[in-house]
N, C-alpha and C. Protein backbone atom coordinates (compact mmCIF):
# COMPACT_ATOMS: atom_id res chain seq x y z
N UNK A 1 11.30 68.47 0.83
CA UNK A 1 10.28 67.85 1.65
C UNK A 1 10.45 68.33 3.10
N UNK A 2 9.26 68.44 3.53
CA UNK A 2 9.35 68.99 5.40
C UNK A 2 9.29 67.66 5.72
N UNK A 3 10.28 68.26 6.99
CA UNK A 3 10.25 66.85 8.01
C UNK A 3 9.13 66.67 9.39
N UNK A 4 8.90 65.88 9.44
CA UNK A 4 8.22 65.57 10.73
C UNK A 4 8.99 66.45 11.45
N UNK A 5 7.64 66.52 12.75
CA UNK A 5 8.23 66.58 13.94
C UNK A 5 9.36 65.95 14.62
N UNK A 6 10.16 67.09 15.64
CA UNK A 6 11.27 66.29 16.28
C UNK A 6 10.63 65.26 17.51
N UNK A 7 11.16 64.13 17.60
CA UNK A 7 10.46 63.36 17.91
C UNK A 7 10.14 63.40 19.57
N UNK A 8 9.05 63.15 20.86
CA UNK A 8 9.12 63.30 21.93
C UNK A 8 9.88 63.20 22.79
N UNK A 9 10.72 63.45 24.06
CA UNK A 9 10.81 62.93 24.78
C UNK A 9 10.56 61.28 25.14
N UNK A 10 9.56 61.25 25.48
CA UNK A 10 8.69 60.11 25.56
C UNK A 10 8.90 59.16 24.63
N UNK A 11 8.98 59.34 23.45
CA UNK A 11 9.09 58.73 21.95
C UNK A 11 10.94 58.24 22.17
N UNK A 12 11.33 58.90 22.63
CA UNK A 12 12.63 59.12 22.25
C UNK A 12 13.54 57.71 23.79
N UNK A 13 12.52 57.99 24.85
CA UNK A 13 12.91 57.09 26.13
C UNK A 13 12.55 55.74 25.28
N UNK A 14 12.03 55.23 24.71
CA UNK A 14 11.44 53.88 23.98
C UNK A 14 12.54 53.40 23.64
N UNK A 15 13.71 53.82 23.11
CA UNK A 15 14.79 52.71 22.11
C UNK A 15 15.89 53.13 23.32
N UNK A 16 16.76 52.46 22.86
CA UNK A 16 18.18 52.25 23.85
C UNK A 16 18.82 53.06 22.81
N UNK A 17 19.04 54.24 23.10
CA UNK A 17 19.83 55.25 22.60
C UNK A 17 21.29 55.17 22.28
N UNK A 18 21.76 54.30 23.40
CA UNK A 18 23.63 54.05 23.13
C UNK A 18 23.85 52.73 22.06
N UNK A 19 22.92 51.68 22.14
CA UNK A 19 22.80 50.90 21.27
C UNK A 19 22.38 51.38 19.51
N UNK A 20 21.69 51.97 19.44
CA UNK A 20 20.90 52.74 18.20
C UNK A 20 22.03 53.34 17.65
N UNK A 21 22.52 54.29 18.13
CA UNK A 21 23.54 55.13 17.85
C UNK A 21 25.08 54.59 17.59
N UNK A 22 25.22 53.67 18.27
CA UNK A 22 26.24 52.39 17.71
C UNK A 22 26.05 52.02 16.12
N UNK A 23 24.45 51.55 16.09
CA UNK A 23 24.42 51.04 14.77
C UNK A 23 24.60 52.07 14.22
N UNK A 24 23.89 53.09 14.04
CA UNK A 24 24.14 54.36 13.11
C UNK A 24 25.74 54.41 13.05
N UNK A 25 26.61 54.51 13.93
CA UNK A 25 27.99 54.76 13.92
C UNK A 25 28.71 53.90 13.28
N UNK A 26 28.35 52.77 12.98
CA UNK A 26 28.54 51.43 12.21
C UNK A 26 28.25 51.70 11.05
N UNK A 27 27.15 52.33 10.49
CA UNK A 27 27.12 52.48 9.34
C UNK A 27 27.21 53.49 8.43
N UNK A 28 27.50 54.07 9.28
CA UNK A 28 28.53 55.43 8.56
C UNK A 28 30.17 55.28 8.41
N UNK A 29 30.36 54.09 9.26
CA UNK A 29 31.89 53.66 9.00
C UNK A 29 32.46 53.66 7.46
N UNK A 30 31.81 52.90 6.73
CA UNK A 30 32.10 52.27 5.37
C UNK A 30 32.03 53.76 4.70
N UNK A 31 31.27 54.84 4.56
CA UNK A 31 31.53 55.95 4.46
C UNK A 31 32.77 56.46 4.50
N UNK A 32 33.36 56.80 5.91
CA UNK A 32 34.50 57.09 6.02
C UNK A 32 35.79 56.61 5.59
N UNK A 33 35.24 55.77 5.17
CA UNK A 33 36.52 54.29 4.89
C UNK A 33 36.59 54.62 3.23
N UNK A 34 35.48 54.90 2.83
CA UNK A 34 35.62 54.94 1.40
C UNK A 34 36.29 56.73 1.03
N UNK A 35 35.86 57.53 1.52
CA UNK A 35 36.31 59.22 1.67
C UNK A 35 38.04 58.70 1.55
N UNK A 36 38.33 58.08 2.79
CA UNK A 36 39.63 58.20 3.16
C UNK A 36 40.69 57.52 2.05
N UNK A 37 39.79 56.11 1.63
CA UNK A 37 40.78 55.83 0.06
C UNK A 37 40.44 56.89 -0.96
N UNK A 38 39.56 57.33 -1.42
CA UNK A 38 39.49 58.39 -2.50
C UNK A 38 40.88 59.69 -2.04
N UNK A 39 40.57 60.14 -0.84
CA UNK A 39 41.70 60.68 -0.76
C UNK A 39 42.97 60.23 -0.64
N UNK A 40 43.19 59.12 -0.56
CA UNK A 40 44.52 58.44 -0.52
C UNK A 40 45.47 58.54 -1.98
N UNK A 41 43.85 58.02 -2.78
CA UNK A 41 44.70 57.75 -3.77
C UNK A 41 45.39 58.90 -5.02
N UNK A 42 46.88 58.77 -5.17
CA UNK A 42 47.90 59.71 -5.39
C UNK A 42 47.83 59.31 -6.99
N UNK A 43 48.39 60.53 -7.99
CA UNK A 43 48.62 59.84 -8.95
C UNK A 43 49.55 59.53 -9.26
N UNK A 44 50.14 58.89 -10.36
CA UNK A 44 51.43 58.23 -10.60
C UNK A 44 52.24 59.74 -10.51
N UNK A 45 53.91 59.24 -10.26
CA UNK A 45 54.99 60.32 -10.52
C UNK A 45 54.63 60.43 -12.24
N UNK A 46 55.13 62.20 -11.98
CA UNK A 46 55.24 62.96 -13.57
C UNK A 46 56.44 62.29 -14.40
N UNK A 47 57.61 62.56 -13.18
CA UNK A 47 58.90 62.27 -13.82
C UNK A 47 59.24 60.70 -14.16
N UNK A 48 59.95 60.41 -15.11
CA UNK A 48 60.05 58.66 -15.38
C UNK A 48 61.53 58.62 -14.61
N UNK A 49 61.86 57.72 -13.95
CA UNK A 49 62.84 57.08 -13.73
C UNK A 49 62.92 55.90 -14.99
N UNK A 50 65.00 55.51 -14.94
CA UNK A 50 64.68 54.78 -15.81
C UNK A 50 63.94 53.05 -15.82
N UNK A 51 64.62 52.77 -14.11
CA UNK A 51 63.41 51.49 -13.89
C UNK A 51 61.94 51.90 -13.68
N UNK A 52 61.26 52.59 -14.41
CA UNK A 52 59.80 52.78 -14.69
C UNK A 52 59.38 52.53 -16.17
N UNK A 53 60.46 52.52 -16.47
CA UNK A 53 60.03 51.80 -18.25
C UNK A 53 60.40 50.22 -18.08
N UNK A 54 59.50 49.88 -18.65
CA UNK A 54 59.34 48.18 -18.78
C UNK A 54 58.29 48.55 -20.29
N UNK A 55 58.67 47.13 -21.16
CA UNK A 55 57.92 46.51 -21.85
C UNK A 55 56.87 45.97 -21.54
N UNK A 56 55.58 46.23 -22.47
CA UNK A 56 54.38 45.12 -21.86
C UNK A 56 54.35 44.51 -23.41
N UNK A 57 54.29 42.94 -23.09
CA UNK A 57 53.67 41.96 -23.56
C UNK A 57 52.12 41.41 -23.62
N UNK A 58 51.77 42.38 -22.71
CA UNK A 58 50.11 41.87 -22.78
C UNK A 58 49.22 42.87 -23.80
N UNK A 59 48.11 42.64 -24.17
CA UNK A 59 47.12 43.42 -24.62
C UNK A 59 46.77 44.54 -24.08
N UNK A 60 46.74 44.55 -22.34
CA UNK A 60 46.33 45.78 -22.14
C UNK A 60 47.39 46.25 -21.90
N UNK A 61 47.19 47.64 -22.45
CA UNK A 61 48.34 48.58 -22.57
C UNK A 61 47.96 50.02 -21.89
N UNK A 62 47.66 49.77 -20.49
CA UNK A 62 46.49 51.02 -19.91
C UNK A 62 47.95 51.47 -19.29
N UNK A 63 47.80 53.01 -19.56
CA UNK A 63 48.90 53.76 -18.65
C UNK A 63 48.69 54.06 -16.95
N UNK A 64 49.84 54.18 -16.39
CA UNK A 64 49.69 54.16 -14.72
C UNK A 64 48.35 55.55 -14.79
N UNK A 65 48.61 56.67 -15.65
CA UNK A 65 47.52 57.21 -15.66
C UNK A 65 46.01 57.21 -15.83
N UNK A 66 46.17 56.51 -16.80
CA UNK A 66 44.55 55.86 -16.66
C UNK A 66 44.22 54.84 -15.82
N UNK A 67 45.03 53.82 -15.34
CA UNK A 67 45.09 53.65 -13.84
C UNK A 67 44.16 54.33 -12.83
N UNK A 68 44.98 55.08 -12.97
CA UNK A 68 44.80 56.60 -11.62
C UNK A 68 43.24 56.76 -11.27
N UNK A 69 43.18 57.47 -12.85
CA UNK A 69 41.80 58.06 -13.22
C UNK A 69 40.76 57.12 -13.11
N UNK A 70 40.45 55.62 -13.52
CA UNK A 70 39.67 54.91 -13.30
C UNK A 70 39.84 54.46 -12.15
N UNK A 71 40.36 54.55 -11.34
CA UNK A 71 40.45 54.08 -10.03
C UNK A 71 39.62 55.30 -9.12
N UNK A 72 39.98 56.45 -9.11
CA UNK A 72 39.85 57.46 -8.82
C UNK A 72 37.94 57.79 -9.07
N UNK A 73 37.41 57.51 -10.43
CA UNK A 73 36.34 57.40 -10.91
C UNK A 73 35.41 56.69 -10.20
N UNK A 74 36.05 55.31 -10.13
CA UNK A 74 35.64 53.88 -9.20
C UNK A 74 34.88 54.38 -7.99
N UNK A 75 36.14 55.01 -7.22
CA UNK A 75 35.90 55.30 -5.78
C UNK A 75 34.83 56.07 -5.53
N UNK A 76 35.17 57.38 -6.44
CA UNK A 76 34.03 58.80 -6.44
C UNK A 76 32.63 57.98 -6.60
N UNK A 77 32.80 56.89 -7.02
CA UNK A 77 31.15 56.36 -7.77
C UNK A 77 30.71 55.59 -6.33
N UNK A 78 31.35 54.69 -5.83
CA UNK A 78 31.15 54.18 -4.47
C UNK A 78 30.58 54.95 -3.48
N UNK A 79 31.67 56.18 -3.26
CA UNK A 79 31.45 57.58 -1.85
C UNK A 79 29.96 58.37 -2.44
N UNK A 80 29.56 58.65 -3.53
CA UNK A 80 28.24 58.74 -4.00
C UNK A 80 27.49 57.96 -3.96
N UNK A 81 27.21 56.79 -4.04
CA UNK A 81 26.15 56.03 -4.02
C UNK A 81 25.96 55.59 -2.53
N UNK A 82 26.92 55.51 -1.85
CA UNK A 82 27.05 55.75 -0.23
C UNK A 82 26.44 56.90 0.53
N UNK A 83 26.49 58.18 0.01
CA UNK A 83 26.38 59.28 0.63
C UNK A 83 24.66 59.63 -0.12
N UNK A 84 24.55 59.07 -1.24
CA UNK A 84 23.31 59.28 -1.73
C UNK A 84 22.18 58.84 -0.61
N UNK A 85 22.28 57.58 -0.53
CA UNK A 85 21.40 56.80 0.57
C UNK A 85 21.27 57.53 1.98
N UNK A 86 22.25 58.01 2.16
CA UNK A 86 22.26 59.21 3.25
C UNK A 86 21.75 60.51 3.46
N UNK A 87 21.97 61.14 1.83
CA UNK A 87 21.11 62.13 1.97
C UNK A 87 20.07 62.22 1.80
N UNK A 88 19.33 61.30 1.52
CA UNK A 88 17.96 61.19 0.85
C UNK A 88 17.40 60.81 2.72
N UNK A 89 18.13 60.21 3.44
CA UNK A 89 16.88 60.09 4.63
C UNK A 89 17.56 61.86 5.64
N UNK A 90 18.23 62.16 5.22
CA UNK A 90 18.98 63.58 6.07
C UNK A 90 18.05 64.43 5.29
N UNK A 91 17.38 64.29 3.97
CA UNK A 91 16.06 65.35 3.18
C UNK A 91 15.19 65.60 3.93
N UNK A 92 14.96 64.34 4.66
CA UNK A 92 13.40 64.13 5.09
C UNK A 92 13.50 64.69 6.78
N UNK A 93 14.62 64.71 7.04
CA UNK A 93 14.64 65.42 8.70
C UNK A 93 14.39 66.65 8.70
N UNK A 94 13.97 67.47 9.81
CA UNK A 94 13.85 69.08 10.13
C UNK A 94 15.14 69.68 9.94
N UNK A 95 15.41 70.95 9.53
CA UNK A 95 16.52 71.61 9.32
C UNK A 95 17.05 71.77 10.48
N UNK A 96 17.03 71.88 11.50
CA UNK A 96 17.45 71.49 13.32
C UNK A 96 18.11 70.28 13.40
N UNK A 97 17.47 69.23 12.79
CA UNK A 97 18.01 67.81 12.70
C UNK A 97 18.74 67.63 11.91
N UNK A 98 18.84 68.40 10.59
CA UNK A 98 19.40 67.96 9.80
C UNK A 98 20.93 68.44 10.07
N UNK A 99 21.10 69.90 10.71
CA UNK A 99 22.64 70.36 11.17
C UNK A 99 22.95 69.30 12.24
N UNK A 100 21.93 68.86 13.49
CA UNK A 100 22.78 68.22 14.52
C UNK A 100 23.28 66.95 13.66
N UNK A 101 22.59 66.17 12.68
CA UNK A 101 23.39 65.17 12.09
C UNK A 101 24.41 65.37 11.32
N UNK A 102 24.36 66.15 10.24
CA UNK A 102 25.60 66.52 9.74
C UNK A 102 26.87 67.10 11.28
N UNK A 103 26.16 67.58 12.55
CA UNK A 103 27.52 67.77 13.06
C UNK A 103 28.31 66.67 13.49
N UNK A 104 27.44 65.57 13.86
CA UNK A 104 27.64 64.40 14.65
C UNK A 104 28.35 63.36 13.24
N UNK A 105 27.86 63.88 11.99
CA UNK A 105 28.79 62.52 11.29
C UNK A 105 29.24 63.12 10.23
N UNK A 106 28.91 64.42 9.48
CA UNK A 106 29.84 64.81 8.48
C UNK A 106 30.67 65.83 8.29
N UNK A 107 30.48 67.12 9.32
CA UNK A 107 31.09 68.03 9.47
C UNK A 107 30.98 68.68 10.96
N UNK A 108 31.55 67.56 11.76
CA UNK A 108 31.78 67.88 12.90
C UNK A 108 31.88 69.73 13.34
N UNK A 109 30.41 69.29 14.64
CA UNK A 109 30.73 70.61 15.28
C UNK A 109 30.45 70.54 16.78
N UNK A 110 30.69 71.50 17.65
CA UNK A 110 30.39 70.63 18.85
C UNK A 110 28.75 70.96 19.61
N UNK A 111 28.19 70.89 20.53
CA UNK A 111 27.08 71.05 21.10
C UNK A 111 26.30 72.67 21.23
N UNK A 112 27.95 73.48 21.55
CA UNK A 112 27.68 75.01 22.12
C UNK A 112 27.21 75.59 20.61
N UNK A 113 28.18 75.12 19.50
CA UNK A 113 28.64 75.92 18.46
C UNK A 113 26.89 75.79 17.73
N UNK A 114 26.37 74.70 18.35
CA UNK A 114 24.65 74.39 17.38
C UNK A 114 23.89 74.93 17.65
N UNK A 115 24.28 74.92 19.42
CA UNK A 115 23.15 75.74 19.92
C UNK A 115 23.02 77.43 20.02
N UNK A 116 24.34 78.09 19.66
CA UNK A 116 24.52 79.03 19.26
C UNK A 116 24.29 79.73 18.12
N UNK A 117 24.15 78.80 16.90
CA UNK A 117 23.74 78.99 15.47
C UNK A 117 22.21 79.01 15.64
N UNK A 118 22.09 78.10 16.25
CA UNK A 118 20.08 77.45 16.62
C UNK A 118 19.69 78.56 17.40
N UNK A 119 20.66 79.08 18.03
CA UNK A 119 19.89 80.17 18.94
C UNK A 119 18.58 79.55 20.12
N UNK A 120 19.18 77.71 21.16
CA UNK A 120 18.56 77.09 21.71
C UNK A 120 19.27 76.90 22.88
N UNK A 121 19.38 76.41 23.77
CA UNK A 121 19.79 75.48 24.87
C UNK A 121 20.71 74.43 24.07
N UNK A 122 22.09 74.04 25.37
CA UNK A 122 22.71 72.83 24.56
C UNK A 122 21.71 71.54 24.98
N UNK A 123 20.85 71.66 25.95
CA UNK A 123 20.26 71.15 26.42
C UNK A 123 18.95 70.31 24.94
N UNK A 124 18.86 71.38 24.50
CA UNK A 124 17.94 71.10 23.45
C UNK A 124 18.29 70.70 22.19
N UNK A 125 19.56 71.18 21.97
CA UNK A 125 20.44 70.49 20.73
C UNK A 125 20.96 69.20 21.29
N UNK A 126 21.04 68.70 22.48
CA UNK A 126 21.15 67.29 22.73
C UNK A 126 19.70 66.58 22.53
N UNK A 127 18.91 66.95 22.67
CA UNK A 127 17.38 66.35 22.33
C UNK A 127 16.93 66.45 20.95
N UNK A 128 17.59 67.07 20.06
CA UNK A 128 17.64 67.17 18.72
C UNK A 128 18.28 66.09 17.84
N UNK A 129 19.75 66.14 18.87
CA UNK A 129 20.36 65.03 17.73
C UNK A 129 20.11 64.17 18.59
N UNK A 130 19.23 63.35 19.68
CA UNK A 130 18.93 62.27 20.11
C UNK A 130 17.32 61.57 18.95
N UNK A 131 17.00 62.89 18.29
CA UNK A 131 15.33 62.68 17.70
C UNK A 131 16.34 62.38 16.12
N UNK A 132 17.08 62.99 15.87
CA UNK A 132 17.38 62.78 14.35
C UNK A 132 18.40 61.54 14.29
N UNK A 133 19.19 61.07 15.14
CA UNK A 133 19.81 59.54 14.76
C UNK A 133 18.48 58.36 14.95
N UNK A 134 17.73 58.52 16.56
CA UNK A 134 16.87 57.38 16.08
C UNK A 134 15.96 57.84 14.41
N UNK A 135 15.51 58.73 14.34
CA UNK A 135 14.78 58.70 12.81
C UNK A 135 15.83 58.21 11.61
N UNK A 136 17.06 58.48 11.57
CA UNK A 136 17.53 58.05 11.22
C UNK A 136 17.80 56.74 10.74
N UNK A 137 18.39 55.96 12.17
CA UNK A 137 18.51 55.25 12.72
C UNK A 137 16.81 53.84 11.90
N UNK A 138 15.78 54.76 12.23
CA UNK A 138 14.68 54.22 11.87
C UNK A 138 14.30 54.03 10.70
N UNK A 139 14.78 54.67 9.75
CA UNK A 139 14.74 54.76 8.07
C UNK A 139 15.19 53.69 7.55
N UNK A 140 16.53 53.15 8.29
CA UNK A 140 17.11 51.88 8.07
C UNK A 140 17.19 50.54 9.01
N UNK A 141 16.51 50.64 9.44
CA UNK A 141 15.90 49.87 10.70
C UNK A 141 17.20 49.31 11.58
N UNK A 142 18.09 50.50 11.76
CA UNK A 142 18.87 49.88 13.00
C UNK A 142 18.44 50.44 14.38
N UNK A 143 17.39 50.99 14.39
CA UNK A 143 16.88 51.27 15.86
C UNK A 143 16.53 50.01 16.68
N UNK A 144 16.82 50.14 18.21
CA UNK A 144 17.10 49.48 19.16
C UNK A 144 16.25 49.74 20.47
N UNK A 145 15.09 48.92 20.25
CA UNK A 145 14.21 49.02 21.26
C UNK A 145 14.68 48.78 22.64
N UNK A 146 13.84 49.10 23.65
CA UNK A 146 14.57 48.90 25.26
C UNK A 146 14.33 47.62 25.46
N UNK A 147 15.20 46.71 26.06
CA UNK A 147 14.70 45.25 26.33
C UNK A 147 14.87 44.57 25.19
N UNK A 148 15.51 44.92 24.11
CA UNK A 148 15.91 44.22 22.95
C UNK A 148 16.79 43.45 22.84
């Protein structure tokens, strides 16, 4: 899908930009939070020590490995259904918008490095990713009017 236009100047003076961008930053948190346990989580040691054998008395008889793996499964299913909702409004932005957001929240890059790829002004890659967080921002209604 093409995206709209990047949004005016003018369009863009209307919301409180440091507020807006808060929320957006807020809600990309839980994102990060979820990435960072998926990568956390380690799998059990290969080797057994001998206090790692115990008897179970209960019914379930799930190994630290399948443990692992359903846990592991769990998470991957969370950080997708998280990141889904994300990409589906990052579809609908301009390909201009769509790098300054991915630089600003998923694969950090800095201002020069965009506007050097963009072949623009940093000047203009700051007016880029100011048009793609409020749209953003607006998809999920945490935009932040002036005087709000």
């Amino acid at each position: 899908m093409i995206g709209f236009k990047r949004l005016s100047d003018e369009v863009i003076s209307k919301y409180n930009y440091r507020e807006t961008k808060k929320n957006v930053d807020q809600f990309m948190e839980p994102l990060y939070e979820l990435i960072f346990k998926y990568n956390s989580i380690s799998p059990p040691r290969i080797s057994m020590v001998i206090s790692d054998v115990n008897i179970q008395h209960t019914i379930n008889a799930s190994s630290q490995v399948e443990k692992y793996v359903i846990k592991k499964i769990d998470t991957e299913t969370e950080v997708k259904k998280y990141y889904s909702v994300i990409e589906n409004i990052i579809s609908k932005l301009r390909p201009d918008e769509q790098m300054c957001f991915k630089a600003e929240y998923l694969d950090p890059m800095d201002e020069e490095t965009i506007a050097d790829k963009l072949s623009i002004s940093v000047w203009t890659v700051v007016q880029i990713r100011k048009s793609c967080i409020i749209k953003f921002a607006l998809a999920l209604d945490l935009a932040v009017l002036k005087g709000e």
